[in-house]
C-alpha atoms as a PDB file:
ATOM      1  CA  UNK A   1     -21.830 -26.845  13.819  1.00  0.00           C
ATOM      2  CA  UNK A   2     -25.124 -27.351  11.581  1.00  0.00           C
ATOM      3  CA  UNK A   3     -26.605 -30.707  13.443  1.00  0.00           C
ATOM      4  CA  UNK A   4     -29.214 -33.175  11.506  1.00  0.00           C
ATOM      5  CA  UNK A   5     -31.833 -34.804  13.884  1.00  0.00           C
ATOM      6  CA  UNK A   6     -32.170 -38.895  13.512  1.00  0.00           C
ATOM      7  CA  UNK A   7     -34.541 -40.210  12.097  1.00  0.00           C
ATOM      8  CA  UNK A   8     -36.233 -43.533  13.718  1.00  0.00           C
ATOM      9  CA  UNK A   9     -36.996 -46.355  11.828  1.00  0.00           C
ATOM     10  CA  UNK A  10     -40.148 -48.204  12.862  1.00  0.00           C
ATOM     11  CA  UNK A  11     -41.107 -51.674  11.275  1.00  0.00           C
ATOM     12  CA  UNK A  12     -44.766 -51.926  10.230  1.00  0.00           C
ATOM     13  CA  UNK A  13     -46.620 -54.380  11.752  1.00  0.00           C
ATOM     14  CA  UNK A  14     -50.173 -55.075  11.482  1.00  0.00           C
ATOM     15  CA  UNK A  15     -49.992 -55.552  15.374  1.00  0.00           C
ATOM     16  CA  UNK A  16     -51.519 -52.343  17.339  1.00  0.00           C
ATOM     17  CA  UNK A  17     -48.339 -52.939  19.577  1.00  0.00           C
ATOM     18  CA  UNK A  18     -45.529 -50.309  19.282  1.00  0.00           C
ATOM     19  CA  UNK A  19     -42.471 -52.288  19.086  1.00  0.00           C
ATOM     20  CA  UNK A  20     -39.652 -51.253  21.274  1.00  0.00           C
ATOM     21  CA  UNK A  21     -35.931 -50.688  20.488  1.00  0.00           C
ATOM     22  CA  UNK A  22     -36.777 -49.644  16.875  1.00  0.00           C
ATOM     23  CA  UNK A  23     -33.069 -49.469  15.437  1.00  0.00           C
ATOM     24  CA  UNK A  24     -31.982 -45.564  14.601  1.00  0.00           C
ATOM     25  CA  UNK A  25     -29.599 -44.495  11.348  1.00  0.00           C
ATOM     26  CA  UNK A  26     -26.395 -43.533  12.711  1.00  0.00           C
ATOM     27  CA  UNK A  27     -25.876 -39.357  12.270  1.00  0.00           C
ATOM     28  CA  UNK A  28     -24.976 -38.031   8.952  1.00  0.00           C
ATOM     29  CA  UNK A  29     -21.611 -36.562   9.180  1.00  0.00           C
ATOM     30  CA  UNK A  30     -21.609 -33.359   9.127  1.00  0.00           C
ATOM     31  CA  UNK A  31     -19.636 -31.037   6.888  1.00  0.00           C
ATOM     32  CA  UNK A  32     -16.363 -29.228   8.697  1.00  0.00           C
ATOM     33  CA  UNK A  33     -16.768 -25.454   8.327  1.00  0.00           C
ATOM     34  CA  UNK A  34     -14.538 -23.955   6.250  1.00  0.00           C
ATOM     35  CA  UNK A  35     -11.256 -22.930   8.087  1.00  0.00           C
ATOM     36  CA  UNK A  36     -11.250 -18.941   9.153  1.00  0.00           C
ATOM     37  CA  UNK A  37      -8.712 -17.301   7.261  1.00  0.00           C
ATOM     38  CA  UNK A  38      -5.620 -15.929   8.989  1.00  0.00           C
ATOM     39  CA  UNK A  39      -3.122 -13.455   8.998  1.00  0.00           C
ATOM     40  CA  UNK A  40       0.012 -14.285   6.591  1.00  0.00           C
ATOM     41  CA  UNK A  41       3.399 -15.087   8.482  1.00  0.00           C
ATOM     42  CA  UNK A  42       5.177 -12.242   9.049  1.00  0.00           C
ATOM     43  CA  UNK A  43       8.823 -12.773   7.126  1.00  0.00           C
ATOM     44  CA  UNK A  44      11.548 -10.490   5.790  1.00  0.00           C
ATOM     45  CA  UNK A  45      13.710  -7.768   7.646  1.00  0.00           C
ATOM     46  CA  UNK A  46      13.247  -4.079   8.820  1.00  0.00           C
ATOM     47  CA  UNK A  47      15.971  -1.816  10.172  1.00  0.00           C
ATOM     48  CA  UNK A  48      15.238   0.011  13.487  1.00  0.00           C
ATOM     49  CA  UNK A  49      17.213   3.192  14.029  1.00  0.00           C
ATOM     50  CA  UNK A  50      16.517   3.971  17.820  1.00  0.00           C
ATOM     51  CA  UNK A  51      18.112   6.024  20.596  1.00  0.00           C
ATOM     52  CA  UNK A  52      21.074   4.953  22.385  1.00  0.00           C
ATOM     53  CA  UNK A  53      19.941   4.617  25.793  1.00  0.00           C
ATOM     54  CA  UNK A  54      17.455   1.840  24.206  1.00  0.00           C
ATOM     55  CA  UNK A  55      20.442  -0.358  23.418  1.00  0.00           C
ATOM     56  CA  UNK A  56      19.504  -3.409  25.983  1.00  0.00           C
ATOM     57  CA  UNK A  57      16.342  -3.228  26.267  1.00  0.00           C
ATOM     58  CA  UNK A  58      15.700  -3.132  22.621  1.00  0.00           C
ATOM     59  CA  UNK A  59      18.294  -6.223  21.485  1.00  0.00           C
ATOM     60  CA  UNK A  60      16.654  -8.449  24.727  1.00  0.00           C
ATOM     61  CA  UNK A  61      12.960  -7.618  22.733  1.00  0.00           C
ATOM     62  CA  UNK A  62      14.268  -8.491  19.365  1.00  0.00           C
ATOM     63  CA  UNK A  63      15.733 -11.834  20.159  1.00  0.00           C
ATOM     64  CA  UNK A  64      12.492 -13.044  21.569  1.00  0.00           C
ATOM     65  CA  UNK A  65       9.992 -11.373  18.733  1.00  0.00           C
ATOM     66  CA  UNK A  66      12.667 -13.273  16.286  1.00  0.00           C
ATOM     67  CA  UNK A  67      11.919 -16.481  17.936  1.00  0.00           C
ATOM     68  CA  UNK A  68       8.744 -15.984  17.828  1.00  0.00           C
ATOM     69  CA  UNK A  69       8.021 -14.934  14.599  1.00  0.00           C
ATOM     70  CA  UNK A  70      10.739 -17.454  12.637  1.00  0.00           C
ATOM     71  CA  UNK A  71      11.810 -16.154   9.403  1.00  0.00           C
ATOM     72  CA  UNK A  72      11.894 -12.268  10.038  1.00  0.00           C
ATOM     73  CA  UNK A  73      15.345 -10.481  10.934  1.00  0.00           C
ATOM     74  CA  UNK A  74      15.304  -7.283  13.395  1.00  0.00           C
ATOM     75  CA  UNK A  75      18.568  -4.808  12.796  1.00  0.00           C
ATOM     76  CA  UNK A  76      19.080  -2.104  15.525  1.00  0.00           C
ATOM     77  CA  UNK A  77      21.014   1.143  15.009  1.00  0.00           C
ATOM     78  CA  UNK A  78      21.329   3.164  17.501  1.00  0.00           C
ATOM     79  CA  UNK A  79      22.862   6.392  18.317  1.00  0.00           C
ATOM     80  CA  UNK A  80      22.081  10.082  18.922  1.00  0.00           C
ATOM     81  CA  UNK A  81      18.154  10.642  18.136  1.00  0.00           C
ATOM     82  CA  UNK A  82      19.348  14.168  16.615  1.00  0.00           C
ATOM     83  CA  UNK A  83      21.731  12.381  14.351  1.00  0.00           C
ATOM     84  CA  UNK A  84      19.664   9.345  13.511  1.00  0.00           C
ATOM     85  CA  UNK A  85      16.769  11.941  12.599  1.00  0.00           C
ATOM     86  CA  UNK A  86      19.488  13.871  10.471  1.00  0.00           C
ATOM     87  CA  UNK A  87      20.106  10.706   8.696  1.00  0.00           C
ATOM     88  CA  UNK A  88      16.596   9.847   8.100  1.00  0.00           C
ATOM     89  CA  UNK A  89      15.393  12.581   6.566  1.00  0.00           C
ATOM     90  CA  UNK A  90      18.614  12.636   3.885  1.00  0.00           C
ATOM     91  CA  UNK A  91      17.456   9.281   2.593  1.00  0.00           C
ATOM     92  CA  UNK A  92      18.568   6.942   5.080  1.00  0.00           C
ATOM     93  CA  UNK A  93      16.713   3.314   4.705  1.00  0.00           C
ATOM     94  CA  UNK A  94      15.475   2.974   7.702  1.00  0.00           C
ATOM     95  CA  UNK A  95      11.640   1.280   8.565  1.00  0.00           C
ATOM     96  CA  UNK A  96      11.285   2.404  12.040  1.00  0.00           C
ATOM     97  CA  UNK A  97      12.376   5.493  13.937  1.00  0.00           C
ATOM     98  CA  UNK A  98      12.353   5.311  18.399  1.00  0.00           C
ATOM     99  CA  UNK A  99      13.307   8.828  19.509  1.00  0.00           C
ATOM    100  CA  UNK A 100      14.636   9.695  22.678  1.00  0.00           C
ATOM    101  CA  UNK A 101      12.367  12.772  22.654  1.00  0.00           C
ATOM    102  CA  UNK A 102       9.157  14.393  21.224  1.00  0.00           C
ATOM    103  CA  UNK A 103      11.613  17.237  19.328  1.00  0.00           C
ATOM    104  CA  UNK A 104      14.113  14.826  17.803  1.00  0.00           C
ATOM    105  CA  UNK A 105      10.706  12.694  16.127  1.00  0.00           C
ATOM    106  CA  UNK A 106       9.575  15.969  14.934  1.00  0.00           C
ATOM    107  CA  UNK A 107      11.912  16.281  12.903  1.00  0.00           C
ATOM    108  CA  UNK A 108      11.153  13.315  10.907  1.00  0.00           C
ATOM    109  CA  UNK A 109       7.266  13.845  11.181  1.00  0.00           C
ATOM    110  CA  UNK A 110       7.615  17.380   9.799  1.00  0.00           C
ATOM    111  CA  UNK A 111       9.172  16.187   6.747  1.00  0.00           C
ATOM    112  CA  UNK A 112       5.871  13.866   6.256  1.00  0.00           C
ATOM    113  CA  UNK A 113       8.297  10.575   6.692  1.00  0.00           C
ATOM    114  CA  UNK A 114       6.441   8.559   9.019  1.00  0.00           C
ATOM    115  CA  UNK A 115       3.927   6.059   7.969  1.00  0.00           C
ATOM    116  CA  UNK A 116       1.209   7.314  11.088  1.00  0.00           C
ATOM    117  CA  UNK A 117       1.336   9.316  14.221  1.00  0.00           C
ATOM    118  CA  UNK A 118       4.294   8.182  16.426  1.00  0.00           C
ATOM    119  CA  UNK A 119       3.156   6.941  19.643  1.00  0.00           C
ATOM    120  CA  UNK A 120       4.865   6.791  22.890  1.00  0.00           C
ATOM    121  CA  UNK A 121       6.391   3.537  24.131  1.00  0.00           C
ATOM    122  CA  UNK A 122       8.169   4.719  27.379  1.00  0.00           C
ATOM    123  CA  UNK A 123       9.531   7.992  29.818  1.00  0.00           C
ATOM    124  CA  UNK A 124      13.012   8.450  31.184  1.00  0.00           C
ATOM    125  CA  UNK A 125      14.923  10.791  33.043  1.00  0.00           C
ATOM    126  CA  UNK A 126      18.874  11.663  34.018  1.00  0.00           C
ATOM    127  CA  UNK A 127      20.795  10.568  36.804  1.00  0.00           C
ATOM    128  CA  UNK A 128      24.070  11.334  37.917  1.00  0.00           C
ATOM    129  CA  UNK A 129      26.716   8.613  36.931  1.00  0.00           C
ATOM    130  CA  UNK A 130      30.039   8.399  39.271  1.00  0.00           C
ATOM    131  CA  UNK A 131      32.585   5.534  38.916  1.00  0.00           C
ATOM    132  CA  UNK A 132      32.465   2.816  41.859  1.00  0.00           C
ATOM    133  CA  UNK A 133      33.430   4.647  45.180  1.00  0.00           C
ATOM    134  CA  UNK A 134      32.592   7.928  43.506  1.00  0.00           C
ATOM    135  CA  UNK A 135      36.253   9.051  43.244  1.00  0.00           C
ATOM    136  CA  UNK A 136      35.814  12.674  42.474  1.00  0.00           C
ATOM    137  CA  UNK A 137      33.371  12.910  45.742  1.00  0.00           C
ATOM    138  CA  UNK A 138      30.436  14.287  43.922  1.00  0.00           C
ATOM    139  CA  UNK A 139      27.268  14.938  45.910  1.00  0.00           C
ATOM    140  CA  UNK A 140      24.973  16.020  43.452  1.00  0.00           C
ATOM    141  CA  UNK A 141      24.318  18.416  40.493  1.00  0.00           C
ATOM    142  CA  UNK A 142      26.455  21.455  42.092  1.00  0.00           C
ATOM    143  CA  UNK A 143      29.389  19.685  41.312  1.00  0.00           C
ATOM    144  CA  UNK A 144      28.940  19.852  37.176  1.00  0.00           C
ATOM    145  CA  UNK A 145      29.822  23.994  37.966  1.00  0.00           C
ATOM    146  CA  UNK A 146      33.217  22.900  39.695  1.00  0.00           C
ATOM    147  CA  UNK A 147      35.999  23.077  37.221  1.00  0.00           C
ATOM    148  CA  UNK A 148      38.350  20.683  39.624  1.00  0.00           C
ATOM    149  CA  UNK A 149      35.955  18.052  38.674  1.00  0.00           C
ATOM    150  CA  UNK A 150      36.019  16.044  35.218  1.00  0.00           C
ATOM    151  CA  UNK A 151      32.366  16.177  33.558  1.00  0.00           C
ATOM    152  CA  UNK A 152      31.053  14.980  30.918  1.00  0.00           C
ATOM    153  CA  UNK A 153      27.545  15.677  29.403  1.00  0.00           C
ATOM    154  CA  UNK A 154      25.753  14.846  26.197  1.00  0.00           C
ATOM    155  CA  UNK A 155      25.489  17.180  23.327  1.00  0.00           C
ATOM    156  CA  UNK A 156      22.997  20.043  23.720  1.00  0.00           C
ATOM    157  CA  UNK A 157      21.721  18.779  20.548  1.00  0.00           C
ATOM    158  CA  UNK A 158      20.534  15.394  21.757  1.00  0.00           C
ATOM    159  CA  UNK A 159      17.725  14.667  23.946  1.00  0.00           C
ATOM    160  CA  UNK A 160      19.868  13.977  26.957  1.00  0.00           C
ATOM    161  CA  UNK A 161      21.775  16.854  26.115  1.00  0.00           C
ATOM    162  CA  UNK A 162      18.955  19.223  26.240  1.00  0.00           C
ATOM    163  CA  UNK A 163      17.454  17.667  29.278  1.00  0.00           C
ATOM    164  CA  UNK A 164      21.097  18.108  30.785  1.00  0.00           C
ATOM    165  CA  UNK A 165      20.878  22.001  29.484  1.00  0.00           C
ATOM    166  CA  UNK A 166      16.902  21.699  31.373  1.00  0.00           C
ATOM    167  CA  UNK A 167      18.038  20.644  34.692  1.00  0.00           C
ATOM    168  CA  UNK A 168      20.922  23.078  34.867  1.00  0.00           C
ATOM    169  CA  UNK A 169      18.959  26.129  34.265  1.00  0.00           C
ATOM    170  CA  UNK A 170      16.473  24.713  36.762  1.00  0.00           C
ATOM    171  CA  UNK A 171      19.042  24.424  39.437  1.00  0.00           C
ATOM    172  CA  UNK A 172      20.634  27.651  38.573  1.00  0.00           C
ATOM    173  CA  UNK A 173      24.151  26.436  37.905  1.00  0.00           C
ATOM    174  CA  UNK A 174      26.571  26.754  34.886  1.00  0.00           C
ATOM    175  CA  UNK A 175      28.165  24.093  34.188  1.00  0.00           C
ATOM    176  CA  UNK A 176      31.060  23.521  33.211  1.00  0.00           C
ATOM    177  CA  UNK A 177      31.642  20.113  31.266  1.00  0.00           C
ATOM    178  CA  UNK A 178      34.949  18.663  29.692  1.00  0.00           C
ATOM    179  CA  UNK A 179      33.647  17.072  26.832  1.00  0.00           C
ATOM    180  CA  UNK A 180      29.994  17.045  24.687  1.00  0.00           C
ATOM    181  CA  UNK A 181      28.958  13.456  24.142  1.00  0.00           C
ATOM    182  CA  UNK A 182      27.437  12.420  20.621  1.00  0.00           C
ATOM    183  CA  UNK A 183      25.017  10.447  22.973  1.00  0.00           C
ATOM    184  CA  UNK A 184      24.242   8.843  26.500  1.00  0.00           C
ATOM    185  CA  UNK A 185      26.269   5.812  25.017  1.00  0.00           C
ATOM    186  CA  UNK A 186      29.309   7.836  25.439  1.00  0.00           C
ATOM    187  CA  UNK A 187      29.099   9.860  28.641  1.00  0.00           C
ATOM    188  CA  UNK A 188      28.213   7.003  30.231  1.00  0.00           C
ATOM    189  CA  UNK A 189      31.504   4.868  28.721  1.00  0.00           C
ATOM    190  CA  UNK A 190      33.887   7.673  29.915  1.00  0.00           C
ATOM    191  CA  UNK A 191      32.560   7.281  33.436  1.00  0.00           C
ATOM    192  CA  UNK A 192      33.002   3.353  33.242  1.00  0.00           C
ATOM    193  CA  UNK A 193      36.256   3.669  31.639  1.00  0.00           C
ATOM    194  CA  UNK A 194      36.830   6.002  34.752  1.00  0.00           C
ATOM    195  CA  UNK A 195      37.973   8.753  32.602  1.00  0.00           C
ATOM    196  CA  UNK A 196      35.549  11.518  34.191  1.00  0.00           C
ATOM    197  CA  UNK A 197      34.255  11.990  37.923  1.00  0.00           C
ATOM    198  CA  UNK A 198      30.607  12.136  36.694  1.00  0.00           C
ATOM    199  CA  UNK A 199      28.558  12.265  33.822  1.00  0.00           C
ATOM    200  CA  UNK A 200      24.784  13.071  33.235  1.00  0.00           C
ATOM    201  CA  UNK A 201      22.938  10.035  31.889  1.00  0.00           C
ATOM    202  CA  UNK A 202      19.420   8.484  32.413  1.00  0.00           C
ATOM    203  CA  UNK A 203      18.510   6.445  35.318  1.00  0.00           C
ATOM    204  CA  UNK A 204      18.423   3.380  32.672  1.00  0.00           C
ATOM    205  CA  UNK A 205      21.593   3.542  31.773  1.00  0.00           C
ATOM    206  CA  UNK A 206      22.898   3.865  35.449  1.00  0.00           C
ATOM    207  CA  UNK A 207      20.911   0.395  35.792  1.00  0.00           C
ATOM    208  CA  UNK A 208      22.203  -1.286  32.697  1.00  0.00           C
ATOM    209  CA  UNK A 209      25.703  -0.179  33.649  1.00  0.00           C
ATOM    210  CA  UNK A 210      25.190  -2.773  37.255  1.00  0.00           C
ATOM    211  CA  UNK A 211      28.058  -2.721  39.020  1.00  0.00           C
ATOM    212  CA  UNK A 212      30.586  -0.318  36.835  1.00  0.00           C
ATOM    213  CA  UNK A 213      28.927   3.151  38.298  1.00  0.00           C
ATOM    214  CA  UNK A 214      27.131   3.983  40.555  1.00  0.00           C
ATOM    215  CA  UNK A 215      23.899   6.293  40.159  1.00  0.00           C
ATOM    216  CA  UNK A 216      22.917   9.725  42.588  1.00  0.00           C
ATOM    217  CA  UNK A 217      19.530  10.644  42.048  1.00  0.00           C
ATOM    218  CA  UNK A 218      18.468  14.562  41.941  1.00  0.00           C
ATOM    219  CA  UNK A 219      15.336  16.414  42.444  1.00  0.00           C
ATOM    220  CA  UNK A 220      15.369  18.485  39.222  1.00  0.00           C
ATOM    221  CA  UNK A 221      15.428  15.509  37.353  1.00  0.00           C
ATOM    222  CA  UNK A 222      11.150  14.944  37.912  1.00  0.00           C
ATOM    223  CA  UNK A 223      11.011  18.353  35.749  1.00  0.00           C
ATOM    224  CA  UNK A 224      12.645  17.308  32.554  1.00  0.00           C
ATOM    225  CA  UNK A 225      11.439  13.243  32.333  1.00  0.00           C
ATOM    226  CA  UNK A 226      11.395  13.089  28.486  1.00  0.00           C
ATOM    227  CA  UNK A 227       9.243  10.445  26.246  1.00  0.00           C
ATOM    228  CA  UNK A 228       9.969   8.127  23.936  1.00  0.00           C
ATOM    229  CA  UNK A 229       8.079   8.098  20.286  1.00  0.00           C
ATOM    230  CA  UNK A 230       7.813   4.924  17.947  1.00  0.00           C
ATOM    231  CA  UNK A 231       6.769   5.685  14.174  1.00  0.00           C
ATOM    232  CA  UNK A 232       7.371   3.121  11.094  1.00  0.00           C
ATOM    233  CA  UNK A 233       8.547   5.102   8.086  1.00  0.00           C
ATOM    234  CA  UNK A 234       6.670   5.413   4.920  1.00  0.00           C
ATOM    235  CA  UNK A 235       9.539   4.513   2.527  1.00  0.00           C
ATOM    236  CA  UNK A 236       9.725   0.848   4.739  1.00  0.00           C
ATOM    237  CA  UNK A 237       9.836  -2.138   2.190  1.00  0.00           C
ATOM    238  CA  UNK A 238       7.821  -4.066   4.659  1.00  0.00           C
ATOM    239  CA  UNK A 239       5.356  -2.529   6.408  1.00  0.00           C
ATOM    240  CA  UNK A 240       3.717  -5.531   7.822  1.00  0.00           C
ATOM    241  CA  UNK A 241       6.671  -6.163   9.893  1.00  0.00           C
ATOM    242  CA  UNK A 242       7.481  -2.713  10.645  1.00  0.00           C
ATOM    243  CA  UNK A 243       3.502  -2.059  12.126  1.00  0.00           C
ATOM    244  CA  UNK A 244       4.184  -5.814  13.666  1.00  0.00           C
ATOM    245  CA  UNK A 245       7.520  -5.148  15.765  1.00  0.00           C
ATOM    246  CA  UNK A 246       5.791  -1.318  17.479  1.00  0.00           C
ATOM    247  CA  UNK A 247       2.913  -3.193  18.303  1.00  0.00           C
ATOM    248  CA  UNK A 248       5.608  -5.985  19.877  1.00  0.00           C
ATOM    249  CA  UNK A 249       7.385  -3.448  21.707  1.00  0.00           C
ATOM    250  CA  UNK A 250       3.997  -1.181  22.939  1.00  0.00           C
ATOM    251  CA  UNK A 251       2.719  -4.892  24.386  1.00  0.00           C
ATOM    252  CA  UNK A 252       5.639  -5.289  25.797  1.00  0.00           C
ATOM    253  CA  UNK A 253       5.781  -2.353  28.415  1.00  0.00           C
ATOM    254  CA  UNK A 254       6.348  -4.184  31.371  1.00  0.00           C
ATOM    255  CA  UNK A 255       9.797  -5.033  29.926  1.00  0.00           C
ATOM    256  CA  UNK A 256      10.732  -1.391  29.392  1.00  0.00           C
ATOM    257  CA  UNK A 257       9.649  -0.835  33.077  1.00  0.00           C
ATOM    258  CA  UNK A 258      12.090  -3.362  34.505  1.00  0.00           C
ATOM    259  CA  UNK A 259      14.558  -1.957  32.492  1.00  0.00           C
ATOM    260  CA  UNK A 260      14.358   1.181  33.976  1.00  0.00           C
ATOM    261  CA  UNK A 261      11.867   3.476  31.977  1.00  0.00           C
ATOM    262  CA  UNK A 262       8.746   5.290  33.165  1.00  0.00           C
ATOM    263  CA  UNK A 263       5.466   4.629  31.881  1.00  0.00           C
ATOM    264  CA  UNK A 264       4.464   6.163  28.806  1.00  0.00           C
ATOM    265  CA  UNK A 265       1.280   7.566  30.452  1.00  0.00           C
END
């Protein structure tokens, strides 16, 4: 703030005496500086197409960016990152893509769709999914080869599909699954629903599920921990908010840590 010095008034006297408590003029006031400029309020709506294993973390992270940014509107899709890639690149209106793998995003960034380099928000990797009390007495990834048993995996086409296809070569099984999942969503539904012994599925969803299965971990899992890309889209009709809800969700790590996820490193 710019600050004027007072002046003193002294009374002229023909006395060589200084007189004492000569009265001062109060301050001038001075003039407020102008008011910075700031960003505009985010408003408006994007749709988020992201895969399904982000399906609580990503809704819990929505509700509280809505509240605190009043006025703007976050719809989630999720599904399959294959198919939600598919569906992208044929013209889908979508403002931001959240793959469940680096291959699944490439398919959208190869097609020069996304607005800037994706980034990575999180890591995951599978874990076995049994129902409560583990019914079908499965003890670890061996059992996918037994035919007795009732598996169920993701599509190979899917990122938790081809980490599924990853960890079987590594343990040098072939397995032998009942049913191909669209996505995690759905493997992991048949186990709750107790219509399969065990199902591959990432260690999120095993702790989103609670008390409806329970999870055995597996040491092949460490080699095929896949990442999670962000991007916003270039054909978004509101790129503010699209740039506005990654950053959200990138300073929000800590919340895709309790929920499960790795770092993103």
């Amino acid at each position: 703030m710019n600050r004027r010095t007072p002046i003193a008034l002294a009374v002229a006297t023909l006395s060589i005496v200084a007189l004492a408590g000569c009265a001062q003029d109060p301050p001038a006031a001075t003039p407020s500086a102008p008011a910075s400029s700031s960003a505009p309020a985010l408003s408006g709506s994007i749709t988020v197409d992201a895969a399904a294993s982000l399906n609580e973390v990503f809704p819990a992270l929505a509700t509280t960016f809505q509240a605190d940014n009043p006025g703007t509107t976050i719809t989630l899709n999720f599904g399959g990152s294959s198919a939600l890639a598919a569906a992208i690149v044929s013209g889908a209106p979508v403002d931001v893509f959240a793959a469940a793998s680096p291959k699944t995003m490439a398919t959208v960034t190869d097609a020069s769709l996304t607005a800037a380099d994706p980034v990575t928000i999180a890591r995951n990797k599978l874990e076995i999914a049994v129902p409560p009390d583990n019914p079908g007495k499965i003890t670890g990834l061996k059992d996918f080869a037994d035919a007795a048993k009732t598996i169920v995996v993701c599509d190979k086409a899917v990122p938790c599909g081809a980490a599924a296809t990853q960890v079987f070569d590594l343990a040098k099984i072939t397995a032998k699954p009942d049913s191909y999942e669209p996505d995690v969503t759905s493997v992991l539904t048949k186990v709750e629903g107790n219509n399969a012994d065990a199902g591959l599925v990432y260690v999120t969803d095993v702790q989103a599920a609670g008390d409806k299965v329970e999870g055995i971990p597996f040491d092949e899992a460490d080699q095929a921990i896949t990442a999670y890309p962000i991007a916003a889209l270039k054909a978004s009709k509101n790129a503010a908010l699209a740039s506005a809800w990654i950053a959200y969700v990138q300073a929000h790590e800590a919340d895709l840590q309790a929920a499960g996820f790795l770092a993103p490193q």
